[in-house]
N, C-alpha and C. Protein backbone atom coordinates (compact mmCIF):
# COMPACT_ATOMS: atom_id res chain seq x y z
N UNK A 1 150.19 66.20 87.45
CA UNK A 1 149.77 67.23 88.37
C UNK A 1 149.79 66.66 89.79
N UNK A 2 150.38 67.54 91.07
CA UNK A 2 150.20 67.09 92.28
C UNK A 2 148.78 67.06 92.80
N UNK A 3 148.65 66.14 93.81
CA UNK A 3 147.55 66.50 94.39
C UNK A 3 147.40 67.57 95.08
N UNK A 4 148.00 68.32 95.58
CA UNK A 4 147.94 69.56 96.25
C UNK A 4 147.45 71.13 94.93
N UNK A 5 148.41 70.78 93.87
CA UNK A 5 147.80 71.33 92.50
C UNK A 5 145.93 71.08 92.34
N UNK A 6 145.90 70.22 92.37
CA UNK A 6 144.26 69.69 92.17
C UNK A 6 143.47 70.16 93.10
N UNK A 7 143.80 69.84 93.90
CA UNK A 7 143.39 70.37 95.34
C UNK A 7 143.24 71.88 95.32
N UNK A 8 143.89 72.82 94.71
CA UNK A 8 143.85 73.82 94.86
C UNK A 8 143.28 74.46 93.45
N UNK A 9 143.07 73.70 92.46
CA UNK A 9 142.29 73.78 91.41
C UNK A 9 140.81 73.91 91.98
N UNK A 10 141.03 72.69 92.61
CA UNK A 10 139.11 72.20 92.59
C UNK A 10 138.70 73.25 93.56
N UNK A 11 139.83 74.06 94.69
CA UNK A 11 138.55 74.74 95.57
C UNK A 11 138.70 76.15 94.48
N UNK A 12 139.08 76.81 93.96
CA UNK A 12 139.14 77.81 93.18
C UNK A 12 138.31 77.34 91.71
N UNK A 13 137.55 76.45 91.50
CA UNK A 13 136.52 76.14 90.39
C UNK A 13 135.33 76.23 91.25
N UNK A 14 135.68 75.80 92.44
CA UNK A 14 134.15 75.13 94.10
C UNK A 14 133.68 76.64 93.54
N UNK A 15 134.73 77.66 94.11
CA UNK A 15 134.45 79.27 94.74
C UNK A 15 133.88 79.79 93.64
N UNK A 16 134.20 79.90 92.24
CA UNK A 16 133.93 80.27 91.34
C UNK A 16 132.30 79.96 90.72
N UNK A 17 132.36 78.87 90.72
CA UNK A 17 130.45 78.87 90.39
C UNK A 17 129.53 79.35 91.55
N UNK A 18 128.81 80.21 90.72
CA UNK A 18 127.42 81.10 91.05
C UNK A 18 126.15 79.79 91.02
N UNK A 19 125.66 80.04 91.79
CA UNK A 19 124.49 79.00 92.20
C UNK A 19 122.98 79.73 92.67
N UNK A 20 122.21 79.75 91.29
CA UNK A 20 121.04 80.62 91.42
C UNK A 20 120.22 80.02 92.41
N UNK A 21 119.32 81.18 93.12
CA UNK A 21 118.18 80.75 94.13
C UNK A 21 117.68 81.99 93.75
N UNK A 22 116.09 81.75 93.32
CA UNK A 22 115.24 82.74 93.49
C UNK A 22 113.68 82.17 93.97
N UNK A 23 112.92 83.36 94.76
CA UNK A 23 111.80 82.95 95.40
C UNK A 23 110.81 83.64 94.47
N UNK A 24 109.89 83.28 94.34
CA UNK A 24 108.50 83.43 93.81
C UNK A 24 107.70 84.81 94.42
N UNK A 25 107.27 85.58 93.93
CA UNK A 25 106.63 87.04 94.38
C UNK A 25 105.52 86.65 93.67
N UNK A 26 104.06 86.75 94.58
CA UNK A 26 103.07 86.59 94.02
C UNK A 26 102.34 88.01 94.69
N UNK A 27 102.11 88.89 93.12
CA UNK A 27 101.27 90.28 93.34
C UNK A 27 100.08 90.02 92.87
N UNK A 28 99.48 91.09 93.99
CA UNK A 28 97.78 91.06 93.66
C UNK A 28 97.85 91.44 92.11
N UNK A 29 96.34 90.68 92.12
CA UNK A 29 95.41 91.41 90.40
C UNK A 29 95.67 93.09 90.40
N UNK A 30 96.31 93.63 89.14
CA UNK A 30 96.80 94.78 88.78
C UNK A 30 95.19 95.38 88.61
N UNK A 31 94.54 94.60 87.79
CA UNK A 31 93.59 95.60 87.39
C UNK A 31 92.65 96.04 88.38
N UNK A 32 92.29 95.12 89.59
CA UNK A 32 91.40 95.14 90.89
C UNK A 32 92.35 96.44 91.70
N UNK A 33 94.00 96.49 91.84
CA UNK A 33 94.41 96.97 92.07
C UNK A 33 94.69 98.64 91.92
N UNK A 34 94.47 98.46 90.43
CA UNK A 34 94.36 99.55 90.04
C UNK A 34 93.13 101.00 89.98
N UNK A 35 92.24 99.95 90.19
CA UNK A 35 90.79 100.77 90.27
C UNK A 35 91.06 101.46 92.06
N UNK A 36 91.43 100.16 92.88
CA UNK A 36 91.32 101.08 94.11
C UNK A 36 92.45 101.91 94.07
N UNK A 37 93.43 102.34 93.64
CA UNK A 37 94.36 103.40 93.41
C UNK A 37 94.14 104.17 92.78
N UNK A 38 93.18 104.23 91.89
CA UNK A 38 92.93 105.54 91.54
C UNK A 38 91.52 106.46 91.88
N UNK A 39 90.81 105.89 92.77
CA UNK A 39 89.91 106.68 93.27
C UNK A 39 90.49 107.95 94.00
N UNK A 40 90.18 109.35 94.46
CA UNK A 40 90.46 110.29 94.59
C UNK A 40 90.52 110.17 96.06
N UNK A 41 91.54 110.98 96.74
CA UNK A 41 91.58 111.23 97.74
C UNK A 41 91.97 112.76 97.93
N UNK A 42 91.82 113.49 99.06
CA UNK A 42 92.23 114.79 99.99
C UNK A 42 93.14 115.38 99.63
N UNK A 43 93.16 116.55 98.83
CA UNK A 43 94.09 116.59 98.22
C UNK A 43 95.03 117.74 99.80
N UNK A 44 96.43 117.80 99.45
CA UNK A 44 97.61 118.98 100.33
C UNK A 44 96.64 120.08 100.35
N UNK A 45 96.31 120.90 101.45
CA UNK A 45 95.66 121.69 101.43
C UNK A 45 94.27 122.31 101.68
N UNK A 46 93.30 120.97 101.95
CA UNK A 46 92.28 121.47 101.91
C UNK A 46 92.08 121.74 103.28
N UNK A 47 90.92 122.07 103.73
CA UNK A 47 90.04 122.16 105.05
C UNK A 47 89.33 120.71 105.86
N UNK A 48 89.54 120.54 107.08
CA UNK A 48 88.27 119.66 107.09
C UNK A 48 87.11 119.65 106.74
N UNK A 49 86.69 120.88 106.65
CA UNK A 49 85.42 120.84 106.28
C UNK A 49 84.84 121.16 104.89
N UNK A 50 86.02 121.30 104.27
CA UNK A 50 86.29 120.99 102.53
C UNK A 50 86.17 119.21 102.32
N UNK A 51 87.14 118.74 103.06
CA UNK A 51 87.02 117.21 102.95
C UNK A 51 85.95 116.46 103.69
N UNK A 52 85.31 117.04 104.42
CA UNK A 52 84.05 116.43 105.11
C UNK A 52 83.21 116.69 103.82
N UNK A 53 83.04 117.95 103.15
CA UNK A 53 81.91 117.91 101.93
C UNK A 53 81.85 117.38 101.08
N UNK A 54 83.34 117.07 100.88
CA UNK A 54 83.35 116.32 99.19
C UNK A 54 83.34 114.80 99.79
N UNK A 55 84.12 114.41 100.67
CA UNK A 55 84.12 112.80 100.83
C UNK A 55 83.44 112.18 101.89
N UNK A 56 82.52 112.95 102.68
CA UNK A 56 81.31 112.72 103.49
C UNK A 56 81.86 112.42 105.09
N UNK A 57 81.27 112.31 105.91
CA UNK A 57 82.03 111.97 107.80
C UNK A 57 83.13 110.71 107.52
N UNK A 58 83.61 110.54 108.15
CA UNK A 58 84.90 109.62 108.45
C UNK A 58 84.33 108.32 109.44
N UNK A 59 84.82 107.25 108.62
CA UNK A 59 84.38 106.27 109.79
C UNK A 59 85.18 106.92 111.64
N UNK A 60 85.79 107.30 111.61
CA UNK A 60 86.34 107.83 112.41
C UNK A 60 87.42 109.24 112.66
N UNK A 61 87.62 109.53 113.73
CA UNK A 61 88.49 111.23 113.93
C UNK A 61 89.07 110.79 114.96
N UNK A 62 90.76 111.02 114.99
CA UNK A 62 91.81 110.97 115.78
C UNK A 62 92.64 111.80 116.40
N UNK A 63 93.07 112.17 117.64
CA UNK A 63 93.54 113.59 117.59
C UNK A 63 92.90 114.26 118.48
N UNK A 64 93.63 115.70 119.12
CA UNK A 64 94.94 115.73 118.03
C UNK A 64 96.55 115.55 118.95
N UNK A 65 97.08 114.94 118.27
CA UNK A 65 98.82 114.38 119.28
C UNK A 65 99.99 115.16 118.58
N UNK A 66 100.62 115.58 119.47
CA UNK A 66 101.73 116.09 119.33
C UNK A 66 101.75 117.59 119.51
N UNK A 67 102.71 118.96 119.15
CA UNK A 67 103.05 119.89 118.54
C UNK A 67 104.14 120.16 117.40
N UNK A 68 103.17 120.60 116.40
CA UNK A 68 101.49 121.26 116.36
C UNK A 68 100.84 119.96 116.13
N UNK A 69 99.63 120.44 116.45
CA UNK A 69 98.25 119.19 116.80
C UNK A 69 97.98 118.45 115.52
N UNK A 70 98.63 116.92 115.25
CA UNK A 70 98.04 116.37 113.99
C UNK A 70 96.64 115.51 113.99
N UNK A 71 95.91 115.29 113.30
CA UNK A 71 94.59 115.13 112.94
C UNK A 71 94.77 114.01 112.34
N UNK A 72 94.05 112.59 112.12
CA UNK A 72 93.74 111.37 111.06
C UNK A 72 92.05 111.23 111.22
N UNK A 73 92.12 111.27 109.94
CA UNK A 73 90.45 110.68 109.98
C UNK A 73 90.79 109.71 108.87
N UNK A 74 89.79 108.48 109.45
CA UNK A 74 89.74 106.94 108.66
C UNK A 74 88.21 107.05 107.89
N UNK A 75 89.08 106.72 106.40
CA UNK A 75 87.77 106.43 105.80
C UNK A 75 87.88 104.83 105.31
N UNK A 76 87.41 104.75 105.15
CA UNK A 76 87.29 103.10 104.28
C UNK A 76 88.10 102.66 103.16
N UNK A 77 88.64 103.79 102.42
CA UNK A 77 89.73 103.51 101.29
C UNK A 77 91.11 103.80 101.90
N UNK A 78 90.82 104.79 102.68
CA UNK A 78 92.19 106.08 102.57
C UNK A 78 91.99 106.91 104.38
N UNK A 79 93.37 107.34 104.82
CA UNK A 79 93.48 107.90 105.59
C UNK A 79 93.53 109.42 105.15
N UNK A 80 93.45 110.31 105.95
CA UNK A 80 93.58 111.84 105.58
C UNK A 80 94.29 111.79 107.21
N UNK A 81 95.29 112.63 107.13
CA UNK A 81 96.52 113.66 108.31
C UNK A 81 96.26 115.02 107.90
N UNK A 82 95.74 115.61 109.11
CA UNK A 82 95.46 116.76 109.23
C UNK A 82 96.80 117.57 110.17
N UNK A 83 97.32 118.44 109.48
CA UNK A 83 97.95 119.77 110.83
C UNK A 83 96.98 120.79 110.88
N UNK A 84 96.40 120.67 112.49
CA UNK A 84 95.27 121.57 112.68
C UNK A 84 94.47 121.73 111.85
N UNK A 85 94.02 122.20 111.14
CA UNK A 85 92.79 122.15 110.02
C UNK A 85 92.91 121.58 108.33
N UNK A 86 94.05 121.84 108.69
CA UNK A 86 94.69 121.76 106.78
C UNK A 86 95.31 119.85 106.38
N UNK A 87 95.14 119.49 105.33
CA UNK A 87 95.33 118.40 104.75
C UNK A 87 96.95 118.09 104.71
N UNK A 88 97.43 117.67 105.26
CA UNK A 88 98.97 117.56 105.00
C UNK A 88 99.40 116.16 104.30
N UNK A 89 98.70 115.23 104.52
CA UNK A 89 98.77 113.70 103.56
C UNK A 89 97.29 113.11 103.44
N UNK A 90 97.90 112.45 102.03
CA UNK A 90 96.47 111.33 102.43
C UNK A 90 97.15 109.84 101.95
N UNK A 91 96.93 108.98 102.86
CA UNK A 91 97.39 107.37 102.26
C UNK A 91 96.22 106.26 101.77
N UNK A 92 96.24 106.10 100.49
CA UNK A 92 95.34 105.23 100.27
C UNK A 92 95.77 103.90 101.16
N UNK A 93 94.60 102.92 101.73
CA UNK A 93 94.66 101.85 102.34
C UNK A 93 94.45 100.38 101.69
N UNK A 94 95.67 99.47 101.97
CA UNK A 94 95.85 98.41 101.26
C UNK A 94 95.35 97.38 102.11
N UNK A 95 94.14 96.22 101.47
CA UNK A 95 93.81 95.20 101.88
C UNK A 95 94.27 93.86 101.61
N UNK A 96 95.01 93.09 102.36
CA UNK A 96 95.47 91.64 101.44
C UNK A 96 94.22 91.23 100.86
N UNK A 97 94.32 90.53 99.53
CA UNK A 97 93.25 90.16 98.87
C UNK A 97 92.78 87.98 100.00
N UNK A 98 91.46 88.18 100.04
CA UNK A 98 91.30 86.94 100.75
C UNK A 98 90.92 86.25 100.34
């Protein structure tokens, strides 16, 4: 075999091997996780003052920005987005575990 043969062996064997790298994903405790995901939040639809009764004042009230006027009130688990009076999302809130 020439060297130029070899040569052109070895970079077409080089190219050919796959060379694994993988990184490590470390997820929170499922089950700690899971309890705060399933507590209830605001559901599409309600009132503020449907969600003020059932889930009590808001650490805070935001608003209102834009047209039409959107609304956030912060609670301690979960956000609620208000359009004008009505519930349009709610996002439960994620803490890195410390």
């Amino acid at each position: 075999m020439t060297p130029v043969k070899i040569a052109v062996l070895s970079s077409l064997l080089a190219l050919s091997v796959d060379v694994a790298v993988a990184d490590t994903l470390q997820m929170p405790d499922a089950s700690a996780a899971s309890e705060k995901w399933n507590q209830p939040v605001p559901q599409k639809g309600l009132s503020k003052s449907q969600v003020e009764a059932k889930f009590g004042n808001p650490a805070s009230r935001n608003g209102p920005t834009g047209t039409p006027p959107i609304y956030y009130w912060e609670y301690d688990a979960f956000t609620v987005y208000f359009e004008g009076d009505y519930v349009i999302h709610s996002v439960h809130k994620y803490k890195q575990p410390s």
